[in-house]
C-alpha atoms as a PDB file:
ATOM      1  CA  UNK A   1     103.637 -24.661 -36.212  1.00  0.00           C
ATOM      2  CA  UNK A   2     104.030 -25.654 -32.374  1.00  0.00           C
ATOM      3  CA  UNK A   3     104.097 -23.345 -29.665  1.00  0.00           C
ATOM      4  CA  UNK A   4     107.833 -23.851 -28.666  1.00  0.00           C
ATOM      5  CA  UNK A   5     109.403 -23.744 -24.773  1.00  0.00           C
ATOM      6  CA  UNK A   6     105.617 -24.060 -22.740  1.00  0.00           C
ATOM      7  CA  UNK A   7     107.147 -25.322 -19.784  1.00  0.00           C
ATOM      8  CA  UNK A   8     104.347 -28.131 -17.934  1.00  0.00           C
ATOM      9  CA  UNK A   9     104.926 -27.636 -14.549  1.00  0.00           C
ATOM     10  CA  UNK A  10     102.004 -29.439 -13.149  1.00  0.00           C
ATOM     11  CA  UNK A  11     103.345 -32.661 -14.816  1.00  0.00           C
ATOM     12  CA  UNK A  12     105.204 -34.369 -11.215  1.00  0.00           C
ATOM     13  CA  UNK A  13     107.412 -36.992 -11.445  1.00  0.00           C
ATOM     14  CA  UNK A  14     106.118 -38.823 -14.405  1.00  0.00           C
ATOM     15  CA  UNK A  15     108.244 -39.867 -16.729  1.00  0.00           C
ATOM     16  CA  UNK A  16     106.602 -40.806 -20.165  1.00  0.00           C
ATOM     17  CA  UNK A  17     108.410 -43.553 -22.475  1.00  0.00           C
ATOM     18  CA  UNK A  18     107.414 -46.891 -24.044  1.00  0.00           C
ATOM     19  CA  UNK A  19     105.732 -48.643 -21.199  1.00  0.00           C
ATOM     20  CA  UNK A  20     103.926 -45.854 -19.549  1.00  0.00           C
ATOM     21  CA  UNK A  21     100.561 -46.167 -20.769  1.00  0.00           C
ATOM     22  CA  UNK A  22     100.198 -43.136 -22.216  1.00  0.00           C
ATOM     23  CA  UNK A  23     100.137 -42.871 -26.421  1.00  0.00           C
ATOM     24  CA  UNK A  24     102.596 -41.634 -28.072  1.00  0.00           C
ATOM     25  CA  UNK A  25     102.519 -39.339 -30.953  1.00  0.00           C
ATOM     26  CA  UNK A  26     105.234 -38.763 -33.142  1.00  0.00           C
ATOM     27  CA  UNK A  27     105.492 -35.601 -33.837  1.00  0.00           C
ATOM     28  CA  UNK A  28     108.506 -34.191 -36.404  1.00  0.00           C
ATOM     29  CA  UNK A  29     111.716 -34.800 -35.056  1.00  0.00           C
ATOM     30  CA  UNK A  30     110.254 -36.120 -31.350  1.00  0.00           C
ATOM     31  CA  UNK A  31     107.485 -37.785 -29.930  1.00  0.00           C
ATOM     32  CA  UNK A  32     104.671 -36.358 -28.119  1.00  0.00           C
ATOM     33  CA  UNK A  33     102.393 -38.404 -25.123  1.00  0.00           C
ATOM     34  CA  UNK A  34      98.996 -38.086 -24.394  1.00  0.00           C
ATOM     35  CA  UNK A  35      98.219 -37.308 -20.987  1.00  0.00           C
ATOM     36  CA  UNK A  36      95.277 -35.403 -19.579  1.00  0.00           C
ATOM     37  CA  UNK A  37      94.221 -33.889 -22.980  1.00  0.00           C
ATOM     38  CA  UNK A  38      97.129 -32.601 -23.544  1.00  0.00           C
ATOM     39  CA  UNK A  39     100.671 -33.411 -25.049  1.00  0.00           C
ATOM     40  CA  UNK A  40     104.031 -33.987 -23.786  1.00  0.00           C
ATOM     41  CA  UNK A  41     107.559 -33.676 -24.628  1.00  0.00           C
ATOM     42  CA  UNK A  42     110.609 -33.942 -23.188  1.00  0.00           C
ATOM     43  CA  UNK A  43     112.919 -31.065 -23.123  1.00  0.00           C
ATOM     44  CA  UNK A  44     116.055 -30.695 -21.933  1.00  0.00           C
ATOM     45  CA  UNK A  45     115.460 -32.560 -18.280  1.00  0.00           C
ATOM     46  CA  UNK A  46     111.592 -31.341 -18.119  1.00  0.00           C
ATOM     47  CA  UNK A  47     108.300 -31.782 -19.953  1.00  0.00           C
ATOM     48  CA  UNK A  48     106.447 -29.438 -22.172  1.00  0.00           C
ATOM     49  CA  UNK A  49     103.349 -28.495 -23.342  1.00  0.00           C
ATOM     50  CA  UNK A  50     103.474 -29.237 -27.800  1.00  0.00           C
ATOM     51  CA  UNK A  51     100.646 -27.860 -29.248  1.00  0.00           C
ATOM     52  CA  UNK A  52      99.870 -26.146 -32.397  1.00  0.00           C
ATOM     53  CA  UNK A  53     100.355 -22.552 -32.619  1.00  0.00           C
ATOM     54  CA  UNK A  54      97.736 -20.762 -35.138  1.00  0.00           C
ATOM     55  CA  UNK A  55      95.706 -22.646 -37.289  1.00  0.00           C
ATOM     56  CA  UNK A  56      96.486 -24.691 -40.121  1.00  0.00           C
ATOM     57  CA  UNK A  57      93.959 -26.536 -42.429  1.00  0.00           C
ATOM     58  CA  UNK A  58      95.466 -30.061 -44.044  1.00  0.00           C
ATOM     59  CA  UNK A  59      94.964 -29.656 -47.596  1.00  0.00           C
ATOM     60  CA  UNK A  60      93.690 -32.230 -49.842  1.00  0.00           C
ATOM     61  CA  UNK A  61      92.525 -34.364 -46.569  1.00  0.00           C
ATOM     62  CA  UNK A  62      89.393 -36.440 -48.471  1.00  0.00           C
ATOM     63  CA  UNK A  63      89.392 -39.142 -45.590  1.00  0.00           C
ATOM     64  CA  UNK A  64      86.967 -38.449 -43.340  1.00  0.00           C
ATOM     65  CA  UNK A  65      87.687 -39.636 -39.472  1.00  0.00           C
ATOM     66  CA  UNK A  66      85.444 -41.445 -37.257  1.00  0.00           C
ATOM     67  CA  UNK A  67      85.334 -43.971 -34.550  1.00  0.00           C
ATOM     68  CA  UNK A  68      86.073 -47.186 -36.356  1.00  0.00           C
ATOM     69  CA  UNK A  69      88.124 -45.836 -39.391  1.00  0.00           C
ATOM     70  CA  UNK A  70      91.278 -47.512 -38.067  1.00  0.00           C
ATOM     71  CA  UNK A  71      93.289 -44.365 -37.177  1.00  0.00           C
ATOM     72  CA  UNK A  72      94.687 -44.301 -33.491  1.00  0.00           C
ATOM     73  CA  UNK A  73      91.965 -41.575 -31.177  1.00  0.00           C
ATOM     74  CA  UNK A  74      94.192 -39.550 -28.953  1.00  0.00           C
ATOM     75  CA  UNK A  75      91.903 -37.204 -26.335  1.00  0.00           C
ATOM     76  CA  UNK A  76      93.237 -33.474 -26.620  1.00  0.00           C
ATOM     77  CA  UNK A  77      90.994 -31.050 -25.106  1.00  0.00           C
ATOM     78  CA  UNK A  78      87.480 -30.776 -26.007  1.00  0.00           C
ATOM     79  CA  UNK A  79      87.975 -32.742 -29.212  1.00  0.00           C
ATOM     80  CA  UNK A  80      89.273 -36.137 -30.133  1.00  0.00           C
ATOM     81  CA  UNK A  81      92.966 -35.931 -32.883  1.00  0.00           C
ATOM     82  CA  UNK A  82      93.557 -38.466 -35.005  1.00  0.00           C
ATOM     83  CA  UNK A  83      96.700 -40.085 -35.797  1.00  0.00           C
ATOM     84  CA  UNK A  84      97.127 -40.177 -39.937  1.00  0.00           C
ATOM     85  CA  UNK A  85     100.617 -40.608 -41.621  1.00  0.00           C
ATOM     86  CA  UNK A  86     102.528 -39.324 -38.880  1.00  0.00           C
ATOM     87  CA  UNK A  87     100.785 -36.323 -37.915  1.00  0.00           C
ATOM     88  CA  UNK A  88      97.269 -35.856 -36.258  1.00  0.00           C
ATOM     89  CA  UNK A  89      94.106 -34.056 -37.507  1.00  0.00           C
ATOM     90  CA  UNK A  90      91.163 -32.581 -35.941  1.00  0.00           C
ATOM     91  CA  UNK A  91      87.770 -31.731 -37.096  1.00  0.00           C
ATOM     92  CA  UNK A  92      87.027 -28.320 -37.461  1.00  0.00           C
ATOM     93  CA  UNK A  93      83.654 -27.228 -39.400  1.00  0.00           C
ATOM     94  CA  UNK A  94      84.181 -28.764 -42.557  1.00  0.00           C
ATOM     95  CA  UNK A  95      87.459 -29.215 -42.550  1.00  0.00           C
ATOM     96  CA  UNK A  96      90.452 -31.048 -41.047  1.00  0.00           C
ATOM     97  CA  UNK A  97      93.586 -28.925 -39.205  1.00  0.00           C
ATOM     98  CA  UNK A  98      96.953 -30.599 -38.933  1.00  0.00           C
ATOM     99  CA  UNK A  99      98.278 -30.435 -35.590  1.00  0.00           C
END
């Protein structure tokens, strides 16, 4: 679940895309960036905020994530996602959410 419509008005003029330096996340039917912790997407002429709504543990998730298992690190917040088969998971206790 993503919060829908969080409009990021602090975001300027920067556009995001392939060559901006910023990682991009896909993300269902869009891809997110990376910027300052938090994501971006592009919405209708603007950018907004995508992050999860709620919380939702990813089932069945026996890989455990660390700094050289090979998955792409993207900062968000005060934790560090992880990009695995198209979706990205965070540590929480002893378990992994989906974002």
């Amino acid at each position: 679940m993503t919060t829908l419509h969080q409009e990021h008005s602090a975001h300027g003029t920067h556009d995001h895309g392939p060559d901006c330096g910023h990682p991009a996340v896909p993300h269902g039917d869009h891809l997110d960036y990376a910027h300052d912790g938090h994501l971006h997407r592009e919405h209708e002429g603007h950018w907004d905020e995508c992050e999860p709504a709620g919380h939702t543990a990813h089932a069945g998730h026996e890989h455990v994530h660390h700094d050289t298992c090979g998955h792409a690190q993207v900062r968000h917040g005060d934790h560090v996602d992880y990009l695995h088969d198209g979706h990205r998971h965070a540590e929480h206790g002893d378990h992994w959410d989906d974002h």
